[in-house]
Protein backbone atom coordinates (compact mmCIF):
# COMPACT_ATOMS: atom_id res chain seq x y z
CA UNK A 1 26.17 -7.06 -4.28
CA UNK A 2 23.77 -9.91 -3.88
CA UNK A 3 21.08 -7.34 -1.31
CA UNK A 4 21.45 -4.68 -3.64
CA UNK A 5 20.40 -7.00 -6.57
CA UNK A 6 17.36 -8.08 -4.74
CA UNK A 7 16.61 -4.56 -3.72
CA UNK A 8 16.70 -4.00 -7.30
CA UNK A 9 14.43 -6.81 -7.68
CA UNK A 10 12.29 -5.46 -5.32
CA UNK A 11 11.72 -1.79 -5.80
CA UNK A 12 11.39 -2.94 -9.67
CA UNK A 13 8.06 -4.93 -8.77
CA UNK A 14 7.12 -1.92 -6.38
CA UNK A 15 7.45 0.57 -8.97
CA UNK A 16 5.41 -1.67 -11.97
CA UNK A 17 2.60 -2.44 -9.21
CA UNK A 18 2.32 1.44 -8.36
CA UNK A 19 2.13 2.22 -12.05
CA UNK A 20 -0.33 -0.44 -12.87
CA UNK A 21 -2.94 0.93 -9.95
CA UNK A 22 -2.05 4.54 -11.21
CA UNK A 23 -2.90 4.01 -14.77
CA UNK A 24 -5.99 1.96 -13.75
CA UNK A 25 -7.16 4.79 -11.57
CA UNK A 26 -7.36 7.41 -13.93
CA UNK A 27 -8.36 5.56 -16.80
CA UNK A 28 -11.44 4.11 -15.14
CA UNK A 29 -12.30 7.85 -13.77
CA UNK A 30 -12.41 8.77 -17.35
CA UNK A 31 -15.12 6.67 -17.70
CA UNK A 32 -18.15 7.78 -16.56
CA UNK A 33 -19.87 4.19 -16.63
CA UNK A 34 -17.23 2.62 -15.18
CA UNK A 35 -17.29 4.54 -12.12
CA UNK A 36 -21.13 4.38 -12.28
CA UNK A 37 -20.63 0.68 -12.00
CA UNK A 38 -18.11 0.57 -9.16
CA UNK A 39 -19.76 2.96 -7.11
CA UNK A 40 -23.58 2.29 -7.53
CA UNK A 41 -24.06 -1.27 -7.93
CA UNK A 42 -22.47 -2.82 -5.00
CA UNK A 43 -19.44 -3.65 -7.58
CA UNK A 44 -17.12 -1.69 -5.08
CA UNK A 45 -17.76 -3.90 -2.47
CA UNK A 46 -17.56 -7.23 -4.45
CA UNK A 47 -13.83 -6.22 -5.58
CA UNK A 48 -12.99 -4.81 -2.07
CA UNK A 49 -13.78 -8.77 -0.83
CA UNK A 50 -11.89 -10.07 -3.81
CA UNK A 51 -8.89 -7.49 -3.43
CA UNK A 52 -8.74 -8.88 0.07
CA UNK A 53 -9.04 -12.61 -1.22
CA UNK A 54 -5.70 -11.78 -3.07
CA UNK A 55 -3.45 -10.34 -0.97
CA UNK A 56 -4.22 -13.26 2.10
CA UNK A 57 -3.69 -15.63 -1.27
CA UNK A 58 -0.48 -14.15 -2.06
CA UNK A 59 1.26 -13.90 1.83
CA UNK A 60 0.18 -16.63 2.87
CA UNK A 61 0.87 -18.96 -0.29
CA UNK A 62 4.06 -17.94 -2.28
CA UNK A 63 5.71 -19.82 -0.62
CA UNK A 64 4.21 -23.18 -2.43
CA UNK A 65 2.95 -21.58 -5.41
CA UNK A 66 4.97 -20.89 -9.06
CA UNK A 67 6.70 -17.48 -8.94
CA UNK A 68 4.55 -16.70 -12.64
CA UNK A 69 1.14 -17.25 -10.22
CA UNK A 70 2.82 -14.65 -7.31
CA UNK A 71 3.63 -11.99 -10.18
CA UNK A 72 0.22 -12.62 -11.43
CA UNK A 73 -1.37 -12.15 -8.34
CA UNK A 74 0.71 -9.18 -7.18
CA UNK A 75 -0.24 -7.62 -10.81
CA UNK A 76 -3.99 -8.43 -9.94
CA UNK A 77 -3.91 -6.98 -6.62
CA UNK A 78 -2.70 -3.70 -8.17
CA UNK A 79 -5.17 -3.59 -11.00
CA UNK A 80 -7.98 -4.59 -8.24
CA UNK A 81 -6.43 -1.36 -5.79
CA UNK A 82 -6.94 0.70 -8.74
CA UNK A 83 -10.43 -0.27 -9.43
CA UNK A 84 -11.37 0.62 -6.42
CA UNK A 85 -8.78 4.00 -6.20
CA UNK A 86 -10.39 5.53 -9.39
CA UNK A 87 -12.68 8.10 -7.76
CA UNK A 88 -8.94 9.80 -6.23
CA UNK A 89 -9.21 11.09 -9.21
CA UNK A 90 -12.92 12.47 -9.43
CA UNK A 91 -12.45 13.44 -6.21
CA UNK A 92 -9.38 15.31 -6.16
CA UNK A 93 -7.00 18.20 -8.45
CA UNK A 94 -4.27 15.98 -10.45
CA UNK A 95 -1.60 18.63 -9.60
CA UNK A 96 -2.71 17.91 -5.50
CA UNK A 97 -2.11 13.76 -6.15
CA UNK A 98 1.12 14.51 -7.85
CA UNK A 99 2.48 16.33 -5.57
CA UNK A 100 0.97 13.74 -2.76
CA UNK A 101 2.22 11.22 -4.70
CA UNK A 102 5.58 13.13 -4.83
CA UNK A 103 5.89 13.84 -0.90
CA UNK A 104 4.88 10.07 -0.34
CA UNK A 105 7.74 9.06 -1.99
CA UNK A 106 10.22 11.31 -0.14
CA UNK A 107 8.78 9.85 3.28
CA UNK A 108 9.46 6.20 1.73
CA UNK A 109 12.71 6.80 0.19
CA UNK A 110 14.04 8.24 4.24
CA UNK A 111 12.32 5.72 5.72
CA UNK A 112 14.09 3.23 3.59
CA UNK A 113 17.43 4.07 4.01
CA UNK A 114 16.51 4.48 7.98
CA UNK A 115 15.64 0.57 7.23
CA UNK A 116 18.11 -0.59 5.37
CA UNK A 117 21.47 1.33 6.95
CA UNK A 118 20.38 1.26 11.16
CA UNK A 119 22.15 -0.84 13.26
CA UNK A 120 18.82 -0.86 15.80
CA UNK A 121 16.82 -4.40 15.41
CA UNK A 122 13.46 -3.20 14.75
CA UNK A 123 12.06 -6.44 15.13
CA UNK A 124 11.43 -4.84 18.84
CA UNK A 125 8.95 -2.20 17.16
CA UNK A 126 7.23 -5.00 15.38
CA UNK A 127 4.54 -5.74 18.24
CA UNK A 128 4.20 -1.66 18.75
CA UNK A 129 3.45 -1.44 15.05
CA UNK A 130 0.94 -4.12 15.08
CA UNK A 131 -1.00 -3.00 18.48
CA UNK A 132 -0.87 0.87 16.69
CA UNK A 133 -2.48 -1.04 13.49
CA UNK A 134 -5.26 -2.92 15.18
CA UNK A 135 -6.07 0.60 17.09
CA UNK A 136 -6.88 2.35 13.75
CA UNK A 137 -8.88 -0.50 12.40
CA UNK A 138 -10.80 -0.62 15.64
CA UNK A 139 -10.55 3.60 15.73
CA UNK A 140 -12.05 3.63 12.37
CA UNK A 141 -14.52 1.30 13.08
CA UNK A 142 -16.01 3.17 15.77
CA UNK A 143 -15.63 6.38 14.10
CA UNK A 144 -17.96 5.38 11.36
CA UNK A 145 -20.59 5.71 14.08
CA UNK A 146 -19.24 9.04 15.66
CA UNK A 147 -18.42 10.52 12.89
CA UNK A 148 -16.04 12.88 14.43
CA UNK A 149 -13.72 15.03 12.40
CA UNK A 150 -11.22 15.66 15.10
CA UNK A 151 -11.10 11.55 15.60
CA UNK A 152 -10.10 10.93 12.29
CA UNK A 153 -7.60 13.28 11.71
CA UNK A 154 -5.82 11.33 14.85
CA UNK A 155 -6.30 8.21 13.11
CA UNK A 156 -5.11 9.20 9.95
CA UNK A 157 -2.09 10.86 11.96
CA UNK A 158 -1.02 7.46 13.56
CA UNK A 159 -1.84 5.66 10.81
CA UNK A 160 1.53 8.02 8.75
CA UNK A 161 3.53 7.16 11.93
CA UNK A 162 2.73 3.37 11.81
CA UNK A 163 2.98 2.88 7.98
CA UNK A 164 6.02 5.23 8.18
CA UNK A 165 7.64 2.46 10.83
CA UNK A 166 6.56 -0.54 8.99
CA UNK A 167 8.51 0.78 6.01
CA UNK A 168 11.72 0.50 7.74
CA UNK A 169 10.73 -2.51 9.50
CA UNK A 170 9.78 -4.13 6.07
CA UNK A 171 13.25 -3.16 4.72
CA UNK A 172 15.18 -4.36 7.18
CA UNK A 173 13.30 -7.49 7.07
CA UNK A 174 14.21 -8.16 3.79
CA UNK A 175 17.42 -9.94 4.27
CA UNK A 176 16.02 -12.09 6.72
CA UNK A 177 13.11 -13.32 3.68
CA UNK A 178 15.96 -13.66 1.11
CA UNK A 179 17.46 -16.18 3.46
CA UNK A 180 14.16 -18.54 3.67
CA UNK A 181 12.32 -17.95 -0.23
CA UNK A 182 13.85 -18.19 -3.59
CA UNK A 183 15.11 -14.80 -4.96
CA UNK A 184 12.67 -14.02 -7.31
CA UNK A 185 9.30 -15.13 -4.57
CA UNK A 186 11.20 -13.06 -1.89
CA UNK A 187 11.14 -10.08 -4.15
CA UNK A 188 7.47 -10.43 -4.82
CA UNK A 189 6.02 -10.76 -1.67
CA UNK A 190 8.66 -7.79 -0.39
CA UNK A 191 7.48 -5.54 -3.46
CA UNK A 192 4.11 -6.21 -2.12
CA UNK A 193 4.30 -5.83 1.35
CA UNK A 194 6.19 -2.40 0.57
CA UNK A 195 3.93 -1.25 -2.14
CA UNK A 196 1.28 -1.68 0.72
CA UNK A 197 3.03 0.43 3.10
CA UNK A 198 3.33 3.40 0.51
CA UNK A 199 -0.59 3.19 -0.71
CA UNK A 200 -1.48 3.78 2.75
CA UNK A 201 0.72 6.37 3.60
CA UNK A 202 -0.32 8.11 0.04
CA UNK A 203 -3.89 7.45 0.73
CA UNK A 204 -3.98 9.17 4.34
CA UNK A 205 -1.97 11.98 3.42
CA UNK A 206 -4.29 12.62 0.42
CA UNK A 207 -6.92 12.98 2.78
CA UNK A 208 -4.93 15.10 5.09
CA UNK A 209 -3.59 17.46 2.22
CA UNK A 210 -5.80 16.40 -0.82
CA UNK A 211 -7.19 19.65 -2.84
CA UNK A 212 -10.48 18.99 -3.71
CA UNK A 213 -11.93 19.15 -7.36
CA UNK A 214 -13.72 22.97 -7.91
């Protein structure tokens, strides 16, 4: 009774943080000044630093700080994502990042009952997940100088595959958090490492299967 609570707990946060960067999104890309402002005056890149700023904040200090500051922060990190999310929808057909949004959601809801019901200990895929995440940053690094099509389709591949393992992983880790954090921090920083997992997954197969504006 007491995982499902938390799991309750969790998802809960997940869901409100998902919303708040949806809504965000689409309301700033009906603003054609707003975007202007993001996109053309090196604002994109001063909330990219501060969006990063926030999410080292909130991993590696909930454990010390108020569980109001953690929701805050998680709330500010979503806000910030969809700042800088809001030409998704300039960019691409609303039916094409529903249904995107839609598929995501199937992959995370298999992946988390693969997480939350195996008897495997994928704390042995952990190190595999993190080498296969370092790859794409490096990848995509060295892609921006290539600029090779076929290259980032690869990377956007492995990237699924790794964010599709670190969904399970993250699940299963779960009852190994609620043991060491208070209920309410543990769902917080589990919301957010999960609602992490799915913007990726979202965001690469957008680009994979995104239709493009006319």
């Amino acid at each position: 009774m007491e995982n499902n609570k938390i799991f309750t707990k969790i998802y809960g946060w997940m869901f409100i943080g998902l919303m708040i960067s949806a809504i965000t999104a689409y309301l700033v890309s009906t603003n054609g000044n707003m975007v202007y402002n993001i996109y053309k005056t090196g604002t994109y890149l001063i909330l990219s630093i501060v969006e990063i700023g926030v999410c080292f904040w909130l991993s590696a200090g909930i454990r010390k700080m108020q569980i109001t500051t953690a929701r805050i922060l998680f709330c500010l990190y979503s806000f910030l994502t969809g700042l800088t999310f809001s030409a998704i929808f300039i960019a691409f057909r609303i039916d094409s990042i529903v249904a995107i949004f839609a598929l995501t959601s199937l992959i995370f809801a298999i992946m988390t009952l693969i997480g939350k019901y195996t008897n495997m200990d994928l704390t042995k895929i952990s190190t595999i997940l993190f080498t296969g995440l370092i790859v794409i940053i490096i990848a995509s690094f060295i892609n921006l100088f290539i600029g090779s099509e076929t290259f980032n389709l690869g990377i956007t591949v492995l990237g699924i595959i790794i964010f599709m393992g670190y969904i399970a992983y993250d699940v299963q880790k779960i009852k190994y958090i609620a043991q060491t954090l208070e209920e309410d921090k543990a769902s917080i920083i589990c919301a957010f490492e999960l609602y992490l997992d799915f913007i990726n997954i979202f965001i690469k197969l957008l680009s994979l299967f995104g239709k493009n504006r006319d």
